[in-house]
C-alpha atoms as a PDB file:
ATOM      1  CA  UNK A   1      66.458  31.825  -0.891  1.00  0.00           C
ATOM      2  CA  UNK A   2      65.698  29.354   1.994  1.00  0.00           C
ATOM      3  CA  UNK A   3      63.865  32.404   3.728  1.00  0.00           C
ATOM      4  CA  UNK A   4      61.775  33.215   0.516  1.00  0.00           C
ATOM      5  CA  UNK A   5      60.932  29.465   0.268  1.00  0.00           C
ATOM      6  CA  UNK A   6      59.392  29.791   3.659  1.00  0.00           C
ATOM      7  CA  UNK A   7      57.794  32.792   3.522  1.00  0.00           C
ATOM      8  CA  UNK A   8      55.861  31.010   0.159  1.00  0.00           C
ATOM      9  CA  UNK A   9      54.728  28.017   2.138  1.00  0.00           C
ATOM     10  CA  UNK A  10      53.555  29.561   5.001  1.00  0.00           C
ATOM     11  CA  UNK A  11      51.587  31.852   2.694  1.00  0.00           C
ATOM     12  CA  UNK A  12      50.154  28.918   0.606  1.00  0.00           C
ATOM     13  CA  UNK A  13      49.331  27.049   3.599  1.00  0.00           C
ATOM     14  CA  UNK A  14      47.363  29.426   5.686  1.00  0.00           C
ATOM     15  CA  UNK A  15      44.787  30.036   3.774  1.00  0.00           C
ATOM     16  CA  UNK A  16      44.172  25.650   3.287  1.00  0.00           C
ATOM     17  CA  UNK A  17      44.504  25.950   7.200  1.00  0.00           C
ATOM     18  CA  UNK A  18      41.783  28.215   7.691  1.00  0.00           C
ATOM     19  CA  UNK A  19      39.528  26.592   5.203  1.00  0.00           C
ATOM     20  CA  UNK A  20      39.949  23.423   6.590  1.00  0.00           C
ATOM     21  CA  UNK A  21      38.501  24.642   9.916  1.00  0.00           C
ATOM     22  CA  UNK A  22      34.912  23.114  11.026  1.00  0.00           C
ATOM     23  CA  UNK A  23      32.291  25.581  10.760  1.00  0.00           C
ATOM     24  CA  UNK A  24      30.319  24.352  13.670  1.00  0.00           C
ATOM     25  CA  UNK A  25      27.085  26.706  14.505  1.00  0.00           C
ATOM     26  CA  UNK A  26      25.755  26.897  17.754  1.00  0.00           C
ATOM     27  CA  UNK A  27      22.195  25.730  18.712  1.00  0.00           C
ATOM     28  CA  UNK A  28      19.296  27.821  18.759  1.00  0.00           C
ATOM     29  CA  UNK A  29      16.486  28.223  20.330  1.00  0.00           C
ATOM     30  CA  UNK A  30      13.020  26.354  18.645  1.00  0.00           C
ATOM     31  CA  UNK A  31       9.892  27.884  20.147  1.00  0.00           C
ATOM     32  CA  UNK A  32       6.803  26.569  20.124  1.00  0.00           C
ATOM     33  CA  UNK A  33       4.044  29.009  18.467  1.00  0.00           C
ATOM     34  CA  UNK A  34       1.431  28.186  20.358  1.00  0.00           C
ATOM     35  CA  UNK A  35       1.524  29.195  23.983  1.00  0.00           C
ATOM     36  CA  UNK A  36       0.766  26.299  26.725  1.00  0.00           C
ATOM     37  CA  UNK A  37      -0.077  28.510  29.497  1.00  0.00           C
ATOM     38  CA  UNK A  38      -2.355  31.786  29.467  1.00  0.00           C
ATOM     39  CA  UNK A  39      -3.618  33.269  33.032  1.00  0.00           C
ATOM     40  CA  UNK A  40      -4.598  36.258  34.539  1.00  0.00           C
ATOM     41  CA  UNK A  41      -7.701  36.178  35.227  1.00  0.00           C
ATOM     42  CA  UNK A  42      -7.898  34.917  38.577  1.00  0.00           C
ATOM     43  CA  UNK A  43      -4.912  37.514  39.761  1.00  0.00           C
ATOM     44  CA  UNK A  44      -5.785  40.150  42.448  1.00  0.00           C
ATOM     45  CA  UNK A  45      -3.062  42.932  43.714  1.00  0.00           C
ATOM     46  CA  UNK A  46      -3.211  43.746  47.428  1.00  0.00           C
ATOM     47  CA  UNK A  47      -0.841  46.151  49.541  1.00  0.00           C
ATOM     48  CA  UNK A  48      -0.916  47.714  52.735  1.00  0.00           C
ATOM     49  CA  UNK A  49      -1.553  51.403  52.850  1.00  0.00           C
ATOM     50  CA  UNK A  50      -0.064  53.733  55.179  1.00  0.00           C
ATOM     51  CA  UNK A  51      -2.940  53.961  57.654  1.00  0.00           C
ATOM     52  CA  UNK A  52      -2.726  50.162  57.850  1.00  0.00           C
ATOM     53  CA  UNK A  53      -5.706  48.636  55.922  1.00  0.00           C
ATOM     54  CA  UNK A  54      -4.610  45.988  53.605  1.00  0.00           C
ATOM     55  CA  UNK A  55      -6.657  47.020  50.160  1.00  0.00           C
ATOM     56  CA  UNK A  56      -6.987  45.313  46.504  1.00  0.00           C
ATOM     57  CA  UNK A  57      -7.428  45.700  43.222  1.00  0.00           C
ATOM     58  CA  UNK A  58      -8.138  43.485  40.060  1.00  0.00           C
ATOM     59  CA  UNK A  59      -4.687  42.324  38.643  1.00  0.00           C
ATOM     60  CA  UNK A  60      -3.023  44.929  39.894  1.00  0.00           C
ATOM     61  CA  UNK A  61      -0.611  46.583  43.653  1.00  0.00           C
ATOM     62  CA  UNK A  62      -2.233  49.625  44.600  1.00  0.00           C
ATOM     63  CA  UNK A  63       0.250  52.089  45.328  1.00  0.00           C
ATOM     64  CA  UNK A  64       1.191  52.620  48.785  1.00  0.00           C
ATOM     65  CA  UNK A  65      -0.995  55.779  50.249  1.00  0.00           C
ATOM     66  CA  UNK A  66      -3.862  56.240  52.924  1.00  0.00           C
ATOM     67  CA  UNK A  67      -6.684  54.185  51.864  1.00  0.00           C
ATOM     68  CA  UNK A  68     -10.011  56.953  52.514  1.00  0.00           C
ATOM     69  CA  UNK A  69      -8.040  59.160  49.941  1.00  0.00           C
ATOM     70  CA  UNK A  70      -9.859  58.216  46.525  1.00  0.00           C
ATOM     71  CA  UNK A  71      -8.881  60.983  44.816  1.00  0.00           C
ATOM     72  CA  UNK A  72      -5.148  59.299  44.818  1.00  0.00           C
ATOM     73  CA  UNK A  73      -5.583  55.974  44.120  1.00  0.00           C
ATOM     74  CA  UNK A  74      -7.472  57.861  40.773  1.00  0.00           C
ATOM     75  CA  UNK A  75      -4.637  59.636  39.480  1.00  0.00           C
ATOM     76  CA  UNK A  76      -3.321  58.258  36.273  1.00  0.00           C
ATOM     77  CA  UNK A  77       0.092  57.685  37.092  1.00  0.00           C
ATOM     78  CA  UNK A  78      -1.438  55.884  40.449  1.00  0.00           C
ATOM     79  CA  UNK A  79      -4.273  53.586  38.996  1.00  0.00           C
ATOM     80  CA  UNK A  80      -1.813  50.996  37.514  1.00  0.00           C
ATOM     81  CA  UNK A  81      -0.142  50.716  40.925  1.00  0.00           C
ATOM     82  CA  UNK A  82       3.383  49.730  42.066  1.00  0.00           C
ATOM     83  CA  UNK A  83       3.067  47.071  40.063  1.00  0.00           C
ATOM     84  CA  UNK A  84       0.687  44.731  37.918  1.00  0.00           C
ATOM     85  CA  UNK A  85       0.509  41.903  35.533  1.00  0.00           C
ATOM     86  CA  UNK A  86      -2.262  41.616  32.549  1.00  0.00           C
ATOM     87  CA  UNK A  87      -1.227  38.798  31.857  1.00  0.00           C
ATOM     88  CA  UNK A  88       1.192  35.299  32.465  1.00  0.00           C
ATOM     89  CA  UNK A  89       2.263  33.397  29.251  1.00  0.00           C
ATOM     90  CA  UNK A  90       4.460  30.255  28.837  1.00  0.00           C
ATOM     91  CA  UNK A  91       5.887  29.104  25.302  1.00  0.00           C
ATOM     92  CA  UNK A  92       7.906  25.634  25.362  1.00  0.00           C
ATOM     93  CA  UNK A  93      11.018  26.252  23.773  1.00  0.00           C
ATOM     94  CA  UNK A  94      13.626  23.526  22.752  1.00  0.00           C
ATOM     95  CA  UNK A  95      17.478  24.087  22.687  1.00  0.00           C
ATOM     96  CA  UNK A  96      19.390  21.457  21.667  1.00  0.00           C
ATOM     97  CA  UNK A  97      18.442  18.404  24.274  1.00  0.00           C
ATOM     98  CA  UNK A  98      16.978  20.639  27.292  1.00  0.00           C
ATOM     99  CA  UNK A  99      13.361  21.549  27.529  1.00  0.00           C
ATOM    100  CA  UNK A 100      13.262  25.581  28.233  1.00  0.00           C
ATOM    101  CA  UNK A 101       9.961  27.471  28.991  1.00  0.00           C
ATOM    102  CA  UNK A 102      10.073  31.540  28.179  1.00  0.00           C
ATOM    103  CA  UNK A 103       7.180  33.021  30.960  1.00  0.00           C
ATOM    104  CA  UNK A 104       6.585  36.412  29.575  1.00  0.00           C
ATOM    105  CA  UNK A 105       4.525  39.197  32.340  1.00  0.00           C
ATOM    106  CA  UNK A 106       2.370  40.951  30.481  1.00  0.00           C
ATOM    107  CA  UNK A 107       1.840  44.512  32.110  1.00  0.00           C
ATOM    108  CA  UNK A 108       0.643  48.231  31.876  1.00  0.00           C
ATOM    109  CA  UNK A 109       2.874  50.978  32.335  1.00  0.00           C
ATOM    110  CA  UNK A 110       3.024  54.721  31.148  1.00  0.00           C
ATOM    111  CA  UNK A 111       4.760  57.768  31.501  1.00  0.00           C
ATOM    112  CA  UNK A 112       4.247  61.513  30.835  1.00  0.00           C
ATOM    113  CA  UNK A 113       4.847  63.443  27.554  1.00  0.00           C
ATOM    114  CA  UNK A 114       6.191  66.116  29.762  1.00  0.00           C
ATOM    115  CA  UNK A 115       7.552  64.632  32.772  1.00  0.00           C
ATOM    116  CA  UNK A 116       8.328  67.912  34.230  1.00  0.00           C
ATOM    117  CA  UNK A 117       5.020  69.456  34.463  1.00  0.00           C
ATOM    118  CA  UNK A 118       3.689  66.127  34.885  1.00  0.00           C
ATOM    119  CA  UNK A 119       1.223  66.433  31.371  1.00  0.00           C
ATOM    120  CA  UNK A 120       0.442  64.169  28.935  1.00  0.00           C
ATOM    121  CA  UNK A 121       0.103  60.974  30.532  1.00  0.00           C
ATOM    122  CA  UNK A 122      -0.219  58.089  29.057  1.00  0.00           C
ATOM    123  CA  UNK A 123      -0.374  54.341  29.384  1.00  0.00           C
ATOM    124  CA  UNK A 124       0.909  51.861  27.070  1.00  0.00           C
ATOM    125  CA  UNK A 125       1.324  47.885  27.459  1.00  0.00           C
ATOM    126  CA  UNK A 126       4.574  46.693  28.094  1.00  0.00           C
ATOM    127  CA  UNK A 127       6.203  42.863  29.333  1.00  0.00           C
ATOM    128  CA  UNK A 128       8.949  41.128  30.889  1.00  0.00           C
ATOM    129  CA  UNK A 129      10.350  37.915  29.747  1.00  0.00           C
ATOM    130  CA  UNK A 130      12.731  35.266  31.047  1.00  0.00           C
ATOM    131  CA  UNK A 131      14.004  32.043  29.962  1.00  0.00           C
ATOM    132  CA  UNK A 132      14.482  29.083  32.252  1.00  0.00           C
ATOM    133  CA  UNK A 133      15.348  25.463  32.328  1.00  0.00           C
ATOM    134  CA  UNK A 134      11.445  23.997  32.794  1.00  0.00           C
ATOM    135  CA  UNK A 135      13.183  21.295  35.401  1.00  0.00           C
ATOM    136  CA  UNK A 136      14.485  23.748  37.667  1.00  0.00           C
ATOM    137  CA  UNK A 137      10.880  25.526  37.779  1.00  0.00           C
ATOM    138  CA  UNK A 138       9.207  21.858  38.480  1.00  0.00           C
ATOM    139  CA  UNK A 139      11.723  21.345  41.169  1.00  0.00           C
ATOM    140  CA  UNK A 140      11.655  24.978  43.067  1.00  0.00           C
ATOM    141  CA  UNK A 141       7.553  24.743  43.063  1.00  0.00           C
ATOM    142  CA  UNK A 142       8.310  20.842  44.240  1.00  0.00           C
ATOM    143  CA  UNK A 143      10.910  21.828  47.218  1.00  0.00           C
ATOM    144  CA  UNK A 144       8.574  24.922  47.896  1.00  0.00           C
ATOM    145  CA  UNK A 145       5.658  22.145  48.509  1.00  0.00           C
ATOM    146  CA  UNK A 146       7.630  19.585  50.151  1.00  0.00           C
ATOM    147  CA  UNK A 147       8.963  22.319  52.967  1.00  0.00           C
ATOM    148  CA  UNK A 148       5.685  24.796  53.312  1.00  0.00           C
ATOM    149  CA  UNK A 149       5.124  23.227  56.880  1.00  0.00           C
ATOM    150  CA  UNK A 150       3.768  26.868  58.475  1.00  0.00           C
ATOM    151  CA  UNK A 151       2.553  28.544  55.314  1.00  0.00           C
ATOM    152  CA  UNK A 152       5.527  30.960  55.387  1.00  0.00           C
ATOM    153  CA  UNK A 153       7.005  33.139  52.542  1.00  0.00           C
ATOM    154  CA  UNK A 154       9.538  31.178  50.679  1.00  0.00           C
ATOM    155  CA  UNK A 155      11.840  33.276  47.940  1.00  0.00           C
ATOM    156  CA  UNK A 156      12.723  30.927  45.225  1.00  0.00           C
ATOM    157  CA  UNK A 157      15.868  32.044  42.731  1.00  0.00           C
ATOM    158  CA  UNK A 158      15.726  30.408  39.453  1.00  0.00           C
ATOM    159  CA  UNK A 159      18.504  30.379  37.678  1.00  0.00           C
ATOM    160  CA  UNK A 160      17.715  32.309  33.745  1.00  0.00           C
ATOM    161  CA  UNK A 161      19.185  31.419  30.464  1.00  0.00           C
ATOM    162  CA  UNK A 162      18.141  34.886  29.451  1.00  0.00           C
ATOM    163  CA  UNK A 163      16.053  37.538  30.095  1.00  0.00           C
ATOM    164  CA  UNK A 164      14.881  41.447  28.589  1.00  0.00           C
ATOM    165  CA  UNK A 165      12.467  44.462  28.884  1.00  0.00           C
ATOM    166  CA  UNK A 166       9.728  44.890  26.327  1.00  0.00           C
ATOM    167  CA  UNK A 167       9.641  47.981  26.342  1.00  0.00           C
ATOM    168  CA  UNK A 168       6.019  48.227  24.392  1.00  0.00           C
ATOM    169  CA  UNK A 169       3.650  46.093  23.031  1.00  0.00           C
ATOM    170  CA  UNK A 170       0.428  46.068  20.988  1.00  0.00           C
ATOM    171  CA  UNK A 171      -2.732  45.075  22.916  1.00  0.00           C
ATOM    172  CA  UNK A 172      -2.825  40.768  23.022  1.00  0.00           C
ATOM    173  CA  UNK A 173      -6.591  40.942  21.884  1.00  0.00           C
ATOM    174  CA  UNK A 174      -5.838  37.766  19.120  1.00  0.00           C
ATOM    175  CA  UNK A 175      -3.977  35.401  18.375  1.00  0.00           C
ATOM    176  CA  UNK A 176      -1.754  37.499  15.676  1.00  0.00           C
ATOM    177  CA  UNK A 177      -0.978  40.288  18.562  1.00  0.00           C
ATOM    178  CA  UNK A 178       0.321  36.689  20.405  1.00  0.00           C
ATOM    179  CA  UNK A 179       2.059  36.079  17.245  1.00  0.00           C
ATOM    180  CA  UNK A 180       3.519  39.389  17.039  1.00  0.00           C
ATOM    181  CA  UNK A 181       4.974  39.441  21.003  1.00  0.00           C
ATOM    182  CA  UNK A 182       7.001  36.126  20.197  1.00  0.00           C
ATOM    183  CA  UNK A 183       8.741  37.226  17.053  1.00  0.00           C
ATOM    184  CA  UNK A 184       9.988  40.342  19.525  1.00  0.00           C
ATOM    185  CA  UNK A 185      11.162  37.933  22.039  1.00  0.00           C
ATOM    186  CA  UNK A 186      12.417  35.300  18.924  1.00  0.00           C
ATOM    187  CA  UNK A 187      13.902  38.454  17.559  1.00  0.00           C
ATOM    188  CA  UNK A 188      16.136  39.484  20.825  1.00  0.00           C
ATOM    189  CA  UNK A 189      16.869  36.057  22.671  1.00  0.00           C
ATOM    190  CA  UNK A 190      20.521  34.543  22.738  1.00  0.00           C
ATOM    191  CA  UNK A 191      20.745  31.555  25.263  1.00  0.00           C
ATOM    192  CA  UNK A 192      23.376  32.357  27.952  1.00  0.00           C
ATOM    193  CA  UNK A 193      24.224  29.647  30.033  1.00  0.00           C
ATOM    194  CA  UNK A 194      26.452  31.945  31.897  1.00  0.00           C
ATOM    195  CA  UNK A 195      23.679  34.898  32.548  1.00  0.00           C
ATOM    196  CA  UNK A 196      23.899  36.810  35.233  1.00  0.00           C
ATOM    197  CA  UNK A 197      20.338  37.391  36.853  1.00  0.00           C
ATOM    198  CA  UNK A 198      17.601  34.938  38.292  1.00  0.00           C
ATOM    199  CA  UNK A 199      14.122  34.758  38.127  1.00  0.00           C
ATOM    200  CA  UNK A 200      12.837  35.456  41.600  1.00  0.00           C
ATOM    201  CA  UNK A 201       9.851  33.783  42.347  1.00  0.00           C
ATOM    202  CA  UNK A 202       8.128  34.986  45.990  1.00  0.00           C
ATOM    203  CA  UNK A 203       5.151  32.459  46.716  1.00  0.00           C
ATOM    204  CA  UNK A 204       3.394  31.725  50.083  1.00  0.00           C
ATOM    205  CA  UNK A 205      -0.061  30.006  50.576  1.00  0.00           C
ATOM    206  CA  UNK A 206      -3.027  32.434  50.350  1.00  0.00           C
ATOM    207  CA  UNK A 207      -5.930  33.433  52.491  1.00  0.00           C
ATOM    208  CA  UNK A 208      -7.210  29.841  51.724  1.00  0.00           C
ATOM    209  CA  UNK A 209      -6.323  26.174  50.665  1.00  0.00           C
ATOM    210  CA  UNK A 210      -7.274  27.725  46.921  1.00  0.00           C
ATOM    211  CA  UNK A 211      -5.309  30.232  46.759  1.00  0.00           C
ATOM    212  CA  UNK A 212      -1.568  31.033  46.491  1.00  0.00           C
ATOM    213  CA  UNK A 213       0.724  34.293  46.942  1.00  0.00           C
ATOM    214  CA  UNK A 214       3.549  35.395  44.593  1.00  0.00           C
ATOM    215  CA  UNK A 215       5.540  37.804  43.301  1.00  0.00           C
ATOM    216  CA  UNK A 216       7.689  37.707  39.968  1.00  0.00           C
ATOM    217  CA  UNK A 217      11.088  39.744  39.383  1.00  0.00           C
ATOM    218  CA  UNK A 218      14.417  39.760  37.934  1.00  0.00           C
ATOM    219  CA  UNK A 219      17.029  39.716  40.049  1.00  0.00           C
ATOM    220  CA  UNK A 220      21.160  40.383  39.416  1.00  0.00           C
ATOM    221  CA  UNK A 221      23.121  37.461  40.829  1.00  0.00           C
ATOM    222  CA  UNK A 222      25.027  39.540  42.944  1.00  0.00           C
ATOM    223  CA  UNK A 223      23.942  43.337  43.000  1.00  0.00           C
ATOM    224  CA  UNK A 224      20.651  44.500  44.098  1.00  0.00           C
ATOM    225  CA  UNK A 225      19.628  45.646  41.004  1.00  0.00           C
ATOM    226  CA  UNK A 226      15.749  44.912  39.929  1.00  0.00           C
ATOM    227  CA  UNK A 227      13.991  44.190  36.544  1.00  0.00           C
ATOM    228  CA  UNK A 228      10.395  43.087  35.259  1.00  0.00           C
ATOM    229  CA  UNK A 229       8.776  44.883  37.853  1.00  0.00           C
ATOM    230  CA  UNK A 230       7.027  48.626  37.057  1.00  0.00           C
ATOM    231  CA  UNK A 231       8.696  50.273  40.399  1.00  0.00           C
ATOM    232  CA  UNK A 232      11.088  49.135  42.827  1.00  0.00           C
ATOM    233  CA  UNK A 233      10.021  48.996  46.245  1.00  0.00           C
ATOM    234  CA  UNK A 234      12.214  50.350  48.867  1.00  0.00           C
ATOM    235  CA  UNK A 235      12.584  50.707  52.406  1.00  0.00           C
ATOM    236  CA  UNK A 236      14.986  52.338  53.981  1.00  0.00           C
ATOM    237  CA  UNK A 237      16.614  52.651  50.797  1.00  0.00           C
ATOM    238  CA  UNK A 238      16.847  49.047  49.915  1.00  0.00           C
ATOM    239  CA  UNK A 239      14.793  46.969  47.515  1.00  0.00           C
ATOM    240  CA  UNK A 240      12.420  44.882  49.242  1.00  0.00           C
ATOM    241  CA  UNK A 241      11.954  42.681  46.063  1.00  0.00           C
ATOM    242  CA  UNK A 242      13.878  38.869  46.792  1.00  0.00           C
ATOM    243  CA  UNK A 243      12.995  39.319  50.719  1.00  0.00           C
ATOM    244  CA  UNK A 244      10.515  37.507  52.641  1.00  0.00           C
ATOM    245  CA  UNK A 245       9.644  40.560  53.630  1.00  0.00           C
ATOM    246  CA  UNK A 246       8.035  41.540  50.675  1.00  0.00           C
ATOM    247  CA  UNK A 247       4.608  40.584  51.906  1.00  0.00           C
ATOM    248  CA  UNK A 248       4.445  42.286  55.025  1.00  0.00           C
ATOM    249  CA  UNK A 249       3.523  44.386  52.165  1.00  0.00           C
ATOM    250  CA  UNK A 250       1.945  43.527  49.138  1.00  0.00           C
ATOM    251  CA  UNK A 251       1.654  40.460  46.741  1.00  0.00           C
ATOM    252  CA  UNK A 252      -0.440  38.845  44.421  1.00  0.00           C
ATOM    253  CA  UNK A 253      -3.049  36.750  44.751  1.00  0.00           C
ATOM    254  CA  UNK A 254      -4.387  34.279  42.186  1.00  0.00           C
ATOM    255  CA  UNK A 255      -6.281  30.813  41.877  1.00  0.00           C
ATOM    256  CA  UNK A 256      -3.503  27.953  43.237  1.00  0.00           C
ATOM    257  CA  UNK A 257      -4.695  25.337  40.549  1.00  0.00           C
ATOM    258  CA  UNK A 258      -4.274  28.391  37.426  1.00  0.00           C
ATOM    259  CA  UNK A 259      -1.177  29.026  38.761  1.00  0.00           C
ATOM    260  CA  UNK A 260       0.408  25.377  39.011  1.00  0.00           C
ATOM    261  CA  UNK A 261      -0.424  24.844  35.276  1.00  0.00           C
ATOM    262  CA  UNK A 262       2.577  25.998  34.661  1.00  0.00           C
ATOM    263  CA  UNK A 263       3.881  22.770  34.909  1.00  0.00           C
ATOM    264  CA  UNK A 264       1.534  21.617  32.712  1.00  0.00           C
ATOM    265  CA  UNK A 265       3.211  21.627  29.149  1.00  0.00           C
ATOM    266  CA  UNK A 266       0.623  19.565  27.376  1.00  0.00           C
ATOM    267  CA  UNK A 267      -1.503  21.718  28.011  1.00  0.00           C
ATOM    268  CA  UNK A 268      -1.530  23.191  24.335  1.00  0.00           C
ATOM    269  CA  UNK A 269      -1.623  20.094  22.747  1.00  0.00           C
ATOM    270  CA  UNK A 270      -4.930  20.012  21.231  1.00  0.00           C
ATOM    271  CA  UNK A 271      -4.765  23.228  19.975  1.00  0.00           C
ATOM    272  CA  UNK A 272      -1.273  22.363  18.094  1.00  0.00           C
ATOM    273  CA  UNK A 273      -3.208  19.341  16.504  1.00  0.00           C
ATOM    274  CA  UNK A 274      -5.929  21.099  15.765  1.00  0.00           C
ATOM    275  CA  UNK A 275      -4.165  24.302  13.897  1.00  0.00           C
ATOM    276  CA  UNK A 276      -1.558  21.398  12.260  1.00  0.00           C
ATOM    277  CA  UNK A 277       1.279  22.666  13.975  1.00  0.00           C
ATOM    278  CA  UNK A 278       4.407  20.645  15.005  1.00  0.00           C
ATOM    279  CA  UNK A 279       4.860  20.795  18.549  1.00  0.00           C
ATOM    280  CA  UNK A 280       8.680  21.417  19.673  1.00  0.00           C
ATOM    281  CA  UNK A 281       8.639  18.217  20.927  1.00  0.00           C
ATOM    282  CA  UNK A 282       7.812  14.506  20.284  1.00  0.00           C
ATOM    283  CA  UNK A 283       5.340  12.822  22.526  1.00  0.00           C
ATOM    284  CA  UNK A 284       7.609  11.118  25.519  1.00  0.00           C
ATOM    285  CA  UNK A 285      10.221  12.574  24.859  1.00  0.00           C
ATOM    286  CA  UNK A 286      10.141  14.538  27.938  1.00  0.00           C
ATOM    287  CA  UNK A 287      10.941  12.082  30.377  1.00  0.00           C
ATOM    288  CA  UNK A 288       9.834  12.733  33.909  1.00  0.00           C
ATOM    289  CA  UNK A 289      11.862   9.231  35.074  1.00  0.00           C
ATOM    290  CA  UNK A 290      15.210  10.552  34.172  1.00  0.00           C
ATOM    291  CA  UNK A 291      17.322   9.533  37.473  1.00  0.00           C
ATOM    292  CA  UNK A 292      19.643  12.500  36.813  1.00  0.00           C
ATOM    293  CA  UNK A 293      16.545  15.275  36.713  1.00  0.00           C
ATOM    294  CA  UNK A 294      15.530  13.245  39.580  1.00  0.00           C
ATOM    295  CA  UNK A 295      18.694  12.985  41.603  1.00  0.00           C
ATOM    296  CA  UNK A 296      18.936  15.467  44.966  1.00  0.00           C
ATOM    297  CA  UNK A 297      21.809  17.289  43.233  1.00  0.00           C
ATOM    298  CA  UNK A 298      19.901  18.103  40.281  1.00  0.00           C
ATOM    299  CA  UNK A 299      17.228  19.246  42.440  1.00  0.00           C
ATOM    300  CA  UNK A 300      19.090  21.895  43.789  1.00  0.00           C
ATOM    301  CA  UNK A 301      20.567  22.745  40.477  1.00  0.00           C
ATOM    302  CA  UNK A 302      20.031  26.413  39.513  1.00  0.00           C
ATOM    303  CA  UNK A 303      18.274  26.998  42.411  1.00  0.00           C
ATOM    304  CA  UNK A 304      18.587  29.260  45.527  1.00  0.00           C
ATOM    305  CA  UNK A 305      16.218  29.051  48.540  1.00  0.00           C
ATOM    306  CA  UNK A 306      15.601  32.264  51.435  1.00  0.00           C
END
């Protein structure tokens, strides 16, 4: 009888057990529908071919061949190069207290119907996104400016709160093909504070004072495994990509001042106003005086230097 009498209560209690549980459900992600930052324009793709001649084209790497030989830089499969980017986009995104910024590439790729017989090409749009911490941006590009004493290559690893393919994408020519590339991303993102790749930013000051060098890629924490770029780039069967080396041979090239807007997230602000929508966050409440944001060890937070 005792043992019945047990058996009842712990049968009855349970279930008032379990319902008494808090239900507690974890932050998302709020992002702003408006991007703040929109460039491309100014980018320029250069590489060195094998015959030595360092040679460019408009947003885009040419692929790595001898330079006189037009017929191969024309192929289809070659005229969108090793790789390129249409486009750079940053949305603000709020989670929870911490100010995030999503910087989606933009890019053309393509492939062959049939890959064997090498027929049927064709190119399609496709992108790259990652999510960071916006403070850990502001303070790589700020220890990348306070230690560029010789203009060398500096390899800045970013630590990402997530970060995905897109595979393809319609053609941004308005503002509801914008619309349409952040419900994908909206659609896919979970915030991992554990996540296991970087953003690897390459930068280096260009062939003048108003220009800058860089590089964007995805990069595992510990394996050499490479994402967000349209090829890898090997030499001696390594991946180039995270190395100073990289620009021995090739990088980017774009307009230093487009480039640093990134930091900029205001930048969007009279647009918001002007379409009535809420910004993700209040004015000031994005303190740039914080003394822990400001501290050394917060510098160096989520951040890895080569």
């Amino acid at each position: 009888m005792l043992g019945f009498m047990r058996y009842f209560l712990i049968c009855f209690l349970l279930p008032l057990i379990s319902f008494a549980q808090p239900r507690d459900n974890r932050e998302l992600p709020i992002f702003e529908p408006v991007p703040y930052y929109n460039a491309g324009d100014s980018l320029v793709g250069w590489s060195l071919s094998s015959d030595g001649q360092w040679i460019s084209s408009p947003n885009t790497i040419p692929v790595i061949g001898i330079s006189r030989n037009e017929k191969f830089y024309e192929r289809e499969e070659n005229s969108i190069g090793i790789d390129n980017i249409q486009k750079l986009i940053a949305y603000k995104v709020k989670y929870g207290s911490d100010t995030l910024i999503c910087l989606v590439k933009v890019y053309t790729d393509g492939q062959y119907r049939y890959p064997n017989r090498k027929k049927g090409w064709k190119n399609f749009t496709a992108g790259y996104y990652w999510i960071v911490r916006y403070r850990d941006l502001r303070n790589a590009l700020d220890y990348y400016e306070e230690n560029d004493t010789a203009s060398e290559a500096f390899v800045l690893r970013i630590k990402s709160l997530e970060g995905k393919a897109i595979k393809e994408i319609d053609d941004l020519e308005d503002e509801d093909d914008m619309r349409e590339l952040l419900k994908q991303i909206q659609a896919t993102t979970i915030i991992k504070p554990n996540y296991d790749r970087n953003l690897v930013l390459t930068i280096q000051k260009g062939s003048n004072k108003d220009f800058i060098r860089l590089h964007l890629c995805s990069l595992h924490v510990i394996f050499s495994d490479v994402e967000g770029v349209r090829k890898n780039f090997t030499k001696r069967g390594r991946s180039v990509y995270g190395s100073v080396r990289l620009f021995d041979y090739m990088y980017f090239e774009m307009d230093r001042k487009e480039f640093y807007n990134i930091l900029d997230l205001d930048a969007n602000l009279d647009q918001l106003l002007e379409e009535e929508m809420m910004p993700v966050f209040d004015s000031g409440s994005r303190s740039t005086s914080d003394p822990l944001l400001d501290s050394s060890e917060a510098k160096m937070d989520s951040l890895d230097i080569d």
